[in-house]
Protein backbone atom coordinates (compact mmCIF):
# COMPACT_ATOMS: atom_id res chain seq x y z
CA UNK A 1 -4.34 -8.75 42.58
CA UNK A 2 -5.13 -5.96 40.19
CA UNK A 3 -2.18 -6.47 37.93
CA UNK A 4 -2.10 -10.13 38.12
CA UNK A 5 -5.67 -9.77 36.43
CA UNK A 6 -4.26 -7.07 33.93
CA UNK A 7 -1.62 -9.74 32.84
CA UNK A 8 -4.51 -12.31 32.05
CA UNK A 9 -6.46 -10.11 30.10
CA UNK A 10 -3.27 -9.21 27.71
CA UNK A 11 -2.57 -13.08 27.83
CA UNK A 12 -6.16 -14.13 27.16
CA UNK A 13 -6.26 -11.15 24.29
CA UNK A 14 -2.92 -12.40 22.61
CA UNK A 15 -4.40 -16.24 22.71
CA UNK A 16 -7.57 -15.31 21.39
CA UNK A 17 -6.04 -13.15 18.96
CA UNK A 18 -3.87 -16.34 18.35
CA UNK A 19 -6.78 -18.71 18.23
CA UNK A 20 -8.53 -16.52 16.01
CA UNK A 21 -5.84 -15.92 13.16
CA UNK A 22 -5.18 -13.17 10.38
CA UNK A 23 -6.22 -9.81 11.03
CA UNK A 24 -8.01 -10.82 14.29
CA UNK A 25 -5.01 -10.94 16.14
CA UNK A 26 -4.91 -6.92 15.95
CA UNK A 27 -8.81 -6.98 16.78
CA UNK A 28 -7.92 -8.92 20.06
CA UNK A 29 -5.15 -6.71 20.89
CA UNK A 30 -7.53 -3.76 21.19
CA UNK A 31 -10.03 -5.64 22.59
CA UNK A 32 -7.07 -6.00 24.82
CA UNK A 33 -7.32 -2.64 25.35
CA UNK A 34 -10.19 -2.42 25.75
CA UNK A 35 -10.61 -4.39 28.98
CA UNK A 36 -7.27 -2.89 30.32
CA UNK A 37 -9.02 0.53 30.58
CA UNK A 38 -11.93 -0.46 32.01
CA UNK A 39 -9.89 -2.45 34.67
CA UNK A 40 -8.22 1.11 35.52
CA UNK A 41 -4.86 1.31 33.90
CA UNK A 42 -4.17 4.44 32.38
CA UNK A 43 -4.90 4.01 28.39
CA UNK A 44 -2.62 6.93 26.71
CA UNK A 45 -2.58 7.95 23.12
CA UNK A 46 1.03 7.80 22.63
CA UNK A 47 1.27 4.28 23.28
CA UNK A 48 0.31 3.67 19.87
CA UNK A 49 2.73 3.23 17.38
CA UNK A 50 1.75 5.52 14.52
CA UNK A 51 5.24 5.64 12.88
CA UNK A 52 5.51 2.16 12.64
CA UNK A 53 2.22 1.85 11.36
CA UNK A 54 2.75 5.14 8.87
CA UNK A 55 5.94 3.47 7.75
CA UNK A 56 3.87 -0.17 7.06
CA UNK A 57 1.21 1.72 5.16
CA UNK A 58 4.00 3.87 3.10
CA UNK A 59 6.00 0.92 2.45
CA UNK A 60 3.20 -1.89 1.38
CA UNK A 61 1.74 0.88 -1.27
CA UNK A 62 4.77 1.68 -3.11
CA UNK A 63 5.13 -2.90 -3.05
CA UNK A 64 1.56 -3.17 -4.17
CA UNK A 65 2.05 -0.28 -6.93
CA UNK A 66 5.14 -2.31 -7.88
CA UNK A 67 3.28 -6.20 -7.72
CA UNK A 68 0.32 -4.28 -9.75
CA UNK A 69 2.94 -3.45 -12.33
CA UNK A 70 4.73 -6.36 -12.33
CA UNK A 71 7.88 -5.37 -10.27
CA UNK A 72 7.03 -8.86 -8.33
CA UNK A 73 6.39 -11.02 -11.04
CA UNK A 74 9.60 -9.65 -12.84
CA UNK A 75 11.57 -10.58 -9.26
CA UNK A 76 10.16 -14.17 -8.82
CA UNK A 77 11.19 -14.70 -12.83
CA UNK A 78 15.13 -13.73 -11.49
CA UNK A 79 14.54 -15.71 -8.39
CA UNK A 80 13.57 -18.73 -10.62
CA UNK A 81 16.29 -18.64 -13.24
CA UNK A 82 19.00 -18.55 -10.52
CA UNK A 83 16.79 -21.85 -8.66
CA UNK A 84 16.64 -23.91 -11.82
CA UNK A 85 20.46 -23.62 -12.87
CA UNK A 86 20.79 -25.31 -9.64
CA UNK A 87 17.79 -27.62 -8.15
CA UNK A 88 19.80 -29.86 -6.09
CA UNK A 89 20.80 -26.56 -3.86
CA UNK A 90 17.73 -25.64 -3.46
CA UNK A 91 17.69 -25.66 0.25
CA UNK A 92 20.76 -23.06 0.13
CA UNK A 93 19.67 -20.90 -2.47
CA UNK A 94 15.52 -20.34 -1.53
CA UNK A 95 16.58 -18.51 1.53
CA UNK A 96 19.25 -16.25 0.03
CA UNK A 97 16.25 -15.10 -2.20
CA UNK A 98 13.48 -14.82 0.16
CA UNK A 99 15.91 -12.86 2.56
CA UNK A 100 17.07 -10.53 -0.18
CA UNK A 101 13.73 -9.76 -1.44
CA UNK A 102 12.37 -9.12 2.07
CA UNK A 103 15.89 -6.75 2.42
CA UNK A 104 14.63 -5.15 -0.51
CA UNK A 105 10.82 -4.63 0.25
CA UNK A 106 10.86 -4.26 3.91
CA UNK A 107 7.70 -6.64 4.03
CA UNK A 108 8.00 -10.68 4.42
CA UNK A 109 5.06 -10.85 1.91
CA UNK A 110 7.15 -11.26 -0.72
CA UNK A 111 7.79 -15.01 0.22
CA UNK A 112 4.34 -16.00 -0.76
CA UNK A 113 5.61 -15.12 -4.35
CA UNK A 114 8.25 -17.38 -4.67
CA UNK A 115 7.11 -20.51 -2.50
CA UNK A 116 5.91 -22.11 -5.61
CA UNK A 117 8.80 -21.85 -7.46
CA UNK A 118 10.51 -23.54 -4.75
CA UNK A 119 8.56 -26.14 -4.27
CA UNK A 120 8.33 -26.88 -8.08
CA UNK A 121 12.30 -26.76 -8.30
CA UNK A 122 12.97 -29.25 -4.98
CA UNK A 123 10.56 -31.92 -6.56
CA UNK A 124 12.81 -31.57 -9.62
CA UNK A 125 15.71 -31.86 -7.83
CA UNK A 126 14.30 -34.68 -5.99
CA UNK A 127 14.94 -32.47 -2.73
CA UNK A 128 12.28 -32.69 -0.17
CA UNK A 129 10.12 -29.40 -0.47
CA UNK A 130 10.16 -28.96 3.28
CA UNK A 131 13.96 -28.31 3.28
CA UNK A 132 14.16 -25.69 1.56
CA UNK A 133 11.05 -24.19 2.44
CA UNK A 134 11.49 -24.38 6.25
CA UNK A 135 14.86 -22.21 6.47
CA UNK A 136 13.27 -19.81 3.42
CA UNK A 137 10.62 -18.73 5.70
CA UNK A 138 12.35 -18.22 8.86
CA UNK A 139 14.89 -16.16 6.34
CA UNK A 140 12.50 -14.13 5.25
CA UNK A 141 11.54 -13.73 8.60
CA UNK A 142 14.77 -12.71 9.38
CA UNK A 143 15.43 -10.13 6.84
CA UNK A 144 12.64 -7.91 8.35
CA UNK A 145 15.68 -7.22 11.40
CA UNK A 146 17.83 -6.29 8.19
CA UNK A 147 15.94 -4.38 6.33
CA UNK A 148 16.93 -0.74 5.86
CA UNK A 149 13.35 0.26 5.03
CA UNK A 150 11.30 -1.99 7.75
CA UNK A 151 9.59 -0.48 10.79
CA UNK A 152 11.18 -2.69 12.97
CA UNK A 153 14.47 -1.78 12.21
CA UNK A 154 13.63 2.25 11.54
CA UNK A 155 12.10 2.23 15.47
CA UNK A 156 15.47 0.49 16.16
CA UNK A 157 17.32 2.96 14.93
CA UNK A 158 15.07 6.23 16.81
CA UNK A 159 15.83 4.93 20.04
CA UNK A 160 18.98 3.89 19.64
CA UNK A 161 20.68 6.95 18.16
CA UNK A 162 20.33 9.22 21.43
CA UNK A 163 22.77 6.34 22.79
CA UNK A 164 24.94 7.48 20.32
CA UNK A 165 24.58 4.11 17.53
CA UNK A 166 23.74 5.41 14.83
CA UNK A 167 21.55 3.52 11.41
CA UNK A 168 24.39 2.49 9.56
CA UNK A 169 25.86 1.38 12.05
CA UNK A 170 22.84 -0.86 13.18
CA UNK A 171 22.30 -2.22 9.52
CA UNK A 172 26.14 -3.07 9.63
CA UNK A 173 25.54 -5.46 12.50
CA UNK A 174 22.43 -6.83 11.70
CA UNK A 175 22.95 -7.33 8.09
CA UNK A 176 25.53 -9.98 8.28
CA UNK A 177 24.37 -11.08 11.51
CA UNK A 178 21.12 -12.35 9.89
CA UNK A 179 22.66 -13.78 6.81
CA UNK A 180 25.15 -15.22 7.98
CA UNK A 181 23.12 -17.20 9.88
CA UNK A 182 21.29 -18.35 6.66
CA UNK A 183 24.21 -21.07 6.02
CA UNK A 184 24.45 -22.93 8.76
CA UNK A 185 20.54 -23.19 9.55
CA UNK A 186 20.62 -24.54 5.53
CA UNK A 187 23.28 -27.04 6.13
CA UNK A 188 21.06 -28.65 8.98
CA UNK A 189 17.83 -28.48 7.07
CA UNK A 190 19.78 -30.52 4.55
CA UNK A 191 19.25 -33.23 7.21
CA UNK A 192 16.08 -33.29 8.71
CA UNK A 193 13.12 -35.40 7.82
CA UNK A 194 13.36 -38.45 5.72
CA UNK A 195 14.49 -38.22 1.76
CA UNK A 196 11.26 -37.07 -0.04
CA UNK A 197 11.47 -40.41 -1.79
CA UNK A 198 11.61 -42.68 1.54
CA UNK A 199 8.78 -40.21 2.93
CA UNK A 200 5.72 -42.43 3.61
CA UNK A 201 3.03 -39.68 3.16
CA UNK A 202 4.99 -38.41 -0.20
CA UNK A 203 4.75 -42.26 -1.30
CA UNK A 204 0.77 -42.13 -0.55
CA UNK A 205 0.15 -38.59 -2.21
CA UNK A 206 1.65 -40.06 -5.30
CA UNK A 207 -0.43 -42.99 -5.24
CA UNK A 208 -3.00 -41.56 -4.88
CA UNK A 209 -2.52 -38.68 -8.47
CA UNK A 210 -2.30 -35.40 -5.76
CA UNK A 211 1.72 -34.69 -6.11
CA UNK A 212 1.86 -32.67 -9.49
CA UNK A 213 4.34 -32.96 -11.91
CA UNK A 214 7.15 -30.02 -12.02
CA UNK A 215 5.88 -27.58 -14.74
CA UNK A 216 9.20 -26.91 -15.90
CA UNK A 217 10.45 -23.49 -16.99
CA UNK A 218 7.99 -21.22 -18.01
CA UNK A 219 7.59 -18.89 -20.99
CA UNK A 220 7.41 -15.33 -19.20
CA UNK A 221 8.44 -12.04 -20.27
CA UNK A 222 8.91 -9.08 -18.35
CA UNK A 223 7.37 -6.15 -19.18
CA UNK A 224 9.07 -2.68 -19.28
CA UNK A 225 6.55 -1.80 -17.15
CA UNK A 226 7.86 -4.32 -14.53
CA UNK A 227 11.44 -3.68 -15.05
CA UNK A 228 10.86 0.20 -14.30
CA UNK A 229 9.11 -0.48 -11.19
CA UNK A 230 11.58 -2.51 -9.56
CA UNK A 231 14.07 0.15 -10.80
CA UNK A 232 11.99 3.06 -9.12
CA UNK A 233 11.83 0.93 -5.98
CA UNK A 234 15.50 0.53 -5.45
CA UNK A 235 16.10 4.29 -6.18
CA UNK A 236 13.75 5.26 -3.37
CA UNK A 237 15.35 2.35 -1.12
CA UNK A 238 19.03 4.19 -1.72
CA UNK A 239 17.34 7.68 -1.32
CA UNK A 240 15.88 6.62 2.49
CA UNK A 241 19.24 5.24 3.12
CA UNK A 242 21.39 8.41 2.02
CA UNK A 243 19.14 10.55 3.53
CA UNK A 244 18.63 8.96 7.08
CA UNK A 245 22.57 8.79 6.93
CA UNK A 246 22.90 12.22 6.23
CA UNK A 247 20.61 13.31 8.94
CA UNK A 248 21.95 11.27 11.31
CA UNK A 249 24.13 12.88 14.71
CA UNK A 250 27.13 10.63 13.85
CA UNK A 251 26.89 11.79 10.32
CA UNK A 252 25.26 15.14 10.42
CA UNK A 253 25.68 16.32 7.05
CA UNK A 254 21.53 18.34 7.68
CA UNK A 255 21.74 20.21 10.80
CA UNK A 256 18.62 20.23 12.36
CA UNK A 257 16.51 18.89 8.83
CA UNK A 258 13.06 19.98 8.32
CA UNK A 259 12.12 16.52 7.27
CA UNK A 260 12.92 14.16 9.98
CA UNK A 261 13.48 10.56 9.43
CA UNK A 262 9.82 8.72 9.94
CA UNK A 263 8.67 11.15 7.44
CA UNK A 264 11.02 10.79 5.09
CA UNK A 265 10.79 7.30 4.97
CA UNK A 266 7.35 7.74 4.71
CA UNK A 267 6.75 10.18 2.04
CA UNK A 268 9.73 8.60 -0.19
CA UNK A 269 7.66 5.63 -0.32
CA UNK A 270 4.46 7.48 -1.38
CA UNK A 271 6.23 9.16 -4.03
CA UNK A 272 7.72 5.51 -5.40
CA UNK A 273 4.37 4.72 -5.43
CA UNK A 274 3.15 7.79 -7.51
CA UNK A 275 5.90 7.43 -9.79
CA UNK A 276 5.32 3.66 -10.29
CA UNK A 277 1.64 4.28 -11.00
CA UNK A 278 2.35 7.44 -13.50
CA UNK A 279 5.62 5.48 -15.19
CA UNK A 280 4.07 2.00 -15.16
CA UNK A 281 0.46 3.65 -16.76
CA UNK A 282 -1.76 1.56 -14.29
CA UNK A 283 -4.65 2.28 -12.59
CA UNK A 284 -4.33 3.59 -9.44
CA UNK A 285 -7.44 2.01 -8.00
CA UNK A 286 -6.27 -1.54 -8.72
CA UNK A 287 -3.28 -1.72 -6.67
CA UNK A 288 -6.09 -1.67 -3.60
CA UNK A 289 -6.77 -5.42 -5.14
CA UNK A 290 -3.17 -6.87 -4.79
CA UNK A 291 -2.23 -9.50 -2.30
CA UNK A 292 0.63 -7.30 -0.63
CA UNK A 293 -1.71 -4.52 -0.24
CA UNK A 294 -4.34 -6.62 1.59
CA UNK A 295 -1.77 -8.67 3.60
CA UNK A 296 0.47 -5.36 4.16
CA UNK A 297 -2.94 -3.57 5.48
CA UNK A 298 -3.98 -6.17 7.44
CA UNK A 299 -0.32 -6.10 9.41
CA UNK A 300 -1.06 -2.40 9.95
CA UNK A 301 -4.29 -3.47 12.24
CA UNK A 302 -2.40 -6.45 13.82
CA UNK A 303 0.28 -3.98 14.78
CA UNK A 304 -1.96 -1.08 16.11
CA UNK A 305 -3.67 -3.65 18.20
CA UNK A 306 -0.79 -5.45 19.91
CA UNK A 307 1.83 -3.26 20.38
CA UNK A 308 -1.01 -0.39 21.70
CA UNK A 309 -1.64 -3.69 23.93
CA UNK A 310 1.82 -4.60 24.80
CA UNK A 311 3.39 -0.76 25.50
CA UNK A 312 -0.22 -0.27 27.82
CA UNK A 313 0.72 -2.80 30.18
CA UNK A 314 4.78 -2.61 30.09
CA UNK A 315 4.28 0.90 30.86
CA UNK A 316 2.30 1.24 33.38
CA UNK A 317 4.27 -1.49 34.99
CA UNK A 318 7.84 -0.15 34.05
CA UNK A 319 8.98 0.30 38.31
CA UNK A 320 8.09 -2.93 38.89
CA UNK A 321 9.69 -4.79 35.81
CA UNK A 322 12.66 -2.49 36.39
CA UNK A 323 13.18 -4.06 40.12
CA UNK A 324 12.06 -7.17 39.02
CA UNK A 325 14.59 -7.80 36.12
CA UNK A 326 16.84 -4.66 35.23
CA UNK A 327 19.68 -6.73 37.93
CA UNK A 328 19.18 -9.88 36.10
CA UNK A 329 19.08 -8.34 32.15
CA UNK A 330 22.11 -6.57 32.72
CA UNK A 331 24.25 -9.16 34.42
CA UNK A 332 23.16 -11.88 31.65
CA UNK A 333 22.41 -9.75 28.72
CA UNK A 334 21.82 -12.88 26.70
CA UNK A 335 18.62 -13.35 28.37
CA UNK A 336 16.77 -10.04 26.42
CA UNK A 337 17.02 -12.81 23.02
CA UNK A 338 14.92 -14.93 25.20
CA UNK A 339 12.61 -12.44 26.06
CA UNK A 340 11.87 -11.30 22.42
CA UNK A 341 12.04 -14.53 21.66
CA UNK A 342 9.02 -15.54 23.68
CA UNK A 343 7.29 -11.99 23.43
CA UNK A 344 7.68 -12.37 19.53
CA UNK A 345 6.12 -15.82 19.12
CA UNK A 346 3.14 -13.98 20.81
CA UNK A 347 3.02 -10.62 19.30
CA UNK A 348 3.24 -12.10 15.11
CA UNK A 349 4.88 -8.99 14.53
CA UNK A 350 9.14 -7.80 14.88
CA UNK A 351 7.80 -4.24 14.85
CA UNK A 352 5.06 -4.52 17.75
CA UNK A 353 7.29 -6.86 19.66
CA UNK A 354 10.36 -4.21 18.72
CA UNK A 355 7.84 -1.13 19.89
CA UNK A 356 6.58 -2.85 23.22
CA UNK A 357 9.68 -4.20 24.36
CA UNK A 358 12.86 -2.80 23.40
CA UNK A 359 12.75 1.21 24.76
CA UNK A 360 11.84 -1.00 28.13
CA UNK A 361 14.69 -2.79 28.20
CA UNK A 362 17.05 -0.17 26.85
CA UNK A 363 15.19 1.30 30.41
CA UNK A 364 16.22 -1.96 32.51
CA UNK A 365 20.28 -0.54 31.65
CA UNK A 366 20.56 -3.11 28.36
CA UNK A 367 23.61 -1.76 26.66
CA UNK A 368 22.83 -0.69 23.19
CA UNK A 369 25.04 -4.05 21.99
CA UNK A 370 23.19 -6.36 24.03
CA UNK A 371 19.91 -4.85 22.28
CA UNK A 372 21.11 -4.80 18.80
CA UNK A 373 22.32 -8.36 19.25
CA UNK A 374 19.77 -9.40 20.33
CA UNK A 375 17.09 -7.76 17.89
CA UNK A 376 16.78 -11.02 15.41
CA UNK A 377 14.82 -13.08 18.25
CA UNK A 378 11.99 -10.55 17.39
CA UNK A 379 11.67 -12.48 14.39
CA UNK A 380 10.43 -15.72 16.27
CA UNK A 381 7.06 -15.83 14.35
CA UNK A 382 7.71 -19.71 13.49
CA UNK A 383 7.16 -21.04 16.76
CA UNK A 384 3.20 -21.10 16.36
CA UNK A 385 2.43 -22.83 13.03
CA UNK A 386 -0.19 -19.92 12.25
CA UNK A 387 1.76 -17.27 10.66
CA UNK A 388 0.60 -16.40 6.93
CA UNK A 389 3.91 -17.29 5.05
CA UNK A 390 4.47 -20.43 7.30
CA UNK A 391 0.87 -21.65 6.44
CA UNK A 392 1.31 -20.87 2.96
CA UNK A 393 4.52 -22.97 2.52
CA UNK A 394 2.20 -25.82 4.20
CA UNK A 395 -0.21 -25.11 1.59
CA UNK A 396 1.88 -24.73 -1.46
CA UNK A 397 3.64 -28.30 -1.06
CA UNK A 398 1.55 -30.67 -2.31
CA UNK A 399 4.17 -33.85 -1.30
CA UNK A 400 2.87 -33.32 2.20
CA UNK A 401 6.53 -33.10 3.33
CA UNK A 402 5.30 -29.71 4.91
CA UNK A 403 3.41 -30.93 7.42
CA UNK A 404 2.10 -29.49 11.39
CA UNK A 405 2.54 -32.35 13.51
CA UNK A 406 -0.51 -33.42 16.10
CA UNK A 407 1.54 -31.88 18.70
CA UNK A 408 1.11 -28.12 16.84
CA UNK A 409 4.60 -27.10 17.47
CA UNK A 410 6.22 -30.19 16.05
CA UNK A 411 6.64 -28.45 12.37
CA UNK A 412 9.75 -28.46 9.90
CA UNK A 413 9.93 -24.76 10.78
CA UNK A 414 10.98 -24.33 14.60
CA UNK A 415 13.96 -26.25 14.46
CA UNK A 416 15.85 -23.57 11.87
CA UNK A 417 13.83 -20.66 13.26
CA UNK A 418 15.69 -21.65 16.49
CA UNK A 419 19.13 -22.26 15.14
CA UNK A 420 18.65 -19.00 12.90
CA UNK A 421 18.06 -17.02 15.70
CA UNK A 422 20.68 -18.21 18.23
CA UNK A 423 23.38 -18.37 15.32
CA UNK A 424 22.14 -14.54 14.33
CA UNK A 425 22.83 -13.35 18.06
CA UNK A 426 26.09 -15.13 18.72
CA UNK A 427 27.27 -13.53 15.23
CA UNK A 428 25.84 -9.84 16.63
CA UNK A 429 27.31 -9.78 19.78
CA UNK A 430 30.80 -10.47 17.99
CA UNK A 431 30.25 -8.48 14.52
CA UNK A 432 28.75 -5.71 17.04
CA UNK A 433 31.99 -5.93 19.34
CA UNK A 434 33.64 -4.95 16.39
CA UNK A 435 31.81 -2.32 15.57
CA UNK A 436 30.15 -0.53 18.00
């Protein structure tokens, strides 16, 4: 009776949370907590993720010293050259860009950046904005599983290396698994909803003066400023992934280094950022006002609160999951993607989902194949039309094409989050055969 009322306070927490939106979802989870102690599970200290959250903090400030300096602004202008030569593939093109930037930053806050630009180069294409927009988000989505610099995929890589998989070797599946899957979630996008000019709502927007006009190309100009940034970014990107590779057992070119991987990550980042804010000559105490440092801070509380939330209650219940499931998980490994899958649409985060789940069911007897394949369903934040960058893209498109159904989960983005992520573990459990 106890537990059945421990699993309807983390429900209730993770709905409220839900409900509630933004930041509040972390406040829930530790309100979670909260409750979970005082119904007499054990609360323990090391169920929070600290690394994950060190790595989110290190990561977002070096991005926000880079946006403050014009690193982002300098990326969108590249994103929207390459857009414009070709509007009428829009729907291919926005998620190769919002997947490689997220690759590059680690952080799916990027996508806010370019949304615009997409939207303003399907209307000129005549493409409708929901197209391309739906499979860009889930992409950048995506990319967090890919991402050589993303907590997700660092915690990934800590528990699977005393299995003897090493980080290179888990970026080699997972790369192409995830963009791979870009193409053929694109190709169907291409053909759902109705031609934005047969689109009844579109046809009463414009009516009514609300659709704007594309702007057409604008007159920017990078900065050197913004150039350099970028430029310092990448260098610390290759210096985490030369380093973790040289560290690694499979590698093992550092015996027994005196800066272990976390913190490497972590003060890498921190020095990008210094460098950035000496380099770039801008003032340190405005990068606190940019919008990745506000969104990137407030994904540090969301993930404090519901993977402390999630890792309370999995562990203190790991006997009885492990009788319950481990026979079924390891005769249909398949079943783990489902698992995430659900778990992630909950959670809003691949690195608290990632953190609460994954060392379980590495525990249940998963093989280390079966978990790497099946890593991209941690990116199922589509499937509740609340997410920032989903809402955003709702926002942004002003044809109304973008649209949450009555129904809440009829929305132009579960349909290629769901493709995405079945393609993306079909291709890892092959690429991974290979491989591993």
């Amino acid at each position: 009776m106890l537990s059945i009322i421990q699993i309807i306070i983390v429900l209730g927490a993770i709905v409220l949370g839900a409900r509630l939106g933004s930041i509040a979802i972390g406040f829930a989870g530790g309100f979670g907590v909260l409750l979970l102690g005082l119904s007499g599970l054990p609360v323990n200290r090391a169920d929070i993720p600290f690394d994950v959250i060190g790595i989110i903090m290190a990561v977002i400030a070096a991005i926000a010293a880079m946006q403050r300096a014009g690193g982002l602004d300098y990326l969108v202008y590249l994103a929207e050259k390459i857009l414009r030569q070709h509007p009428k593939r829009v729907t291919f093109l926005a998620p190769i860009i919002t997947y490689l930037m997220t690759l590059f930053a680690g952080t799916g806050h990027t996508a806010f950046s370019t949304m615009p630009v997409i939207v303003e180069v399907a209307k000129e294409g005549k493409v409708r904005p929901s197209r391309p927009l739906s499979v860009a988000v889930v992409a950048s989505q995506m990319a967090i599983t890919a991402s050589p610099i993303s907590a997700a995929v660092v915690f990934m890589a800590s528990i699977l290396e005393p299995l003897g998989v090493g980080y290179l070797q888990l970026l080699a599946v997972v790369i192409p698994a995830t963009f791979l899957a870009i193409f053929p979630t694109a190709f169907l996008c291409n053909y759902l909803g109705k031609n934005l000019e047969d689109d009844p709502i579109y046809q009463e927007r414009m009516a009514k003066g609300l659709v704007k006009a594309p702007a057409g190309h604008s007159d920017y100009q990078p900065p050197k400023a913004a150039k350099l940034s970028v430029g310092i970014f990448l260098v610390a990107i290759v210096a985490v992934m030369v380093y973790a590779t040289a560290i690694s057992e499979q590698v093992g070119l550092i015996a027994n280094p005196t800066l272990p991987r976390n913190e490497a990550i972590m003060s890498i980042m921190l020095a990008a950022a210094t460098v950035i804010v000496m380099a770039a000559k801008i003032p340190a105490d405005e990068v606190l006002k940019t919008q990745v440092f506000r969104s990137g801070m407030s994904a540090c509380v969301c993930v404090l609160g519901v993977a402390w939330l999630g890792t309370t209650i999995i562990n203190a219940h790991i006997d009885e999951i492990q009788e319950f499931s481990g026979h079924i998980v390891r005769a249909h490994p398949w079943m783990l993607a489902i698992v995430l899958f659900l778990a992630a649409a909950l959670l809003y985060s691949q690195a608290a989902t990632t953190k609460a789940l994954m060392p379980a069911a590495l525990a249940l007897g998963v093989s280390p194949l079966s978990a790497i394949a099946a890593f991209p369903a941690v990116s199922a934040l589509f499937v509740l039309p609340t997410y920032p960058t989903l809402l955003a893209a709702v926002e942004m498109d002003d044809t109304g094409s973008t649209r949450i159904g009555k129904a809440v989960f009829n929305h132009p983005f579960l349909i290629p989050g769901v493709v995405c992520i079945a393609i993306s573990v079909g291709l890892g459990f092959f690429i991974g055969g290979l491989i591993l």
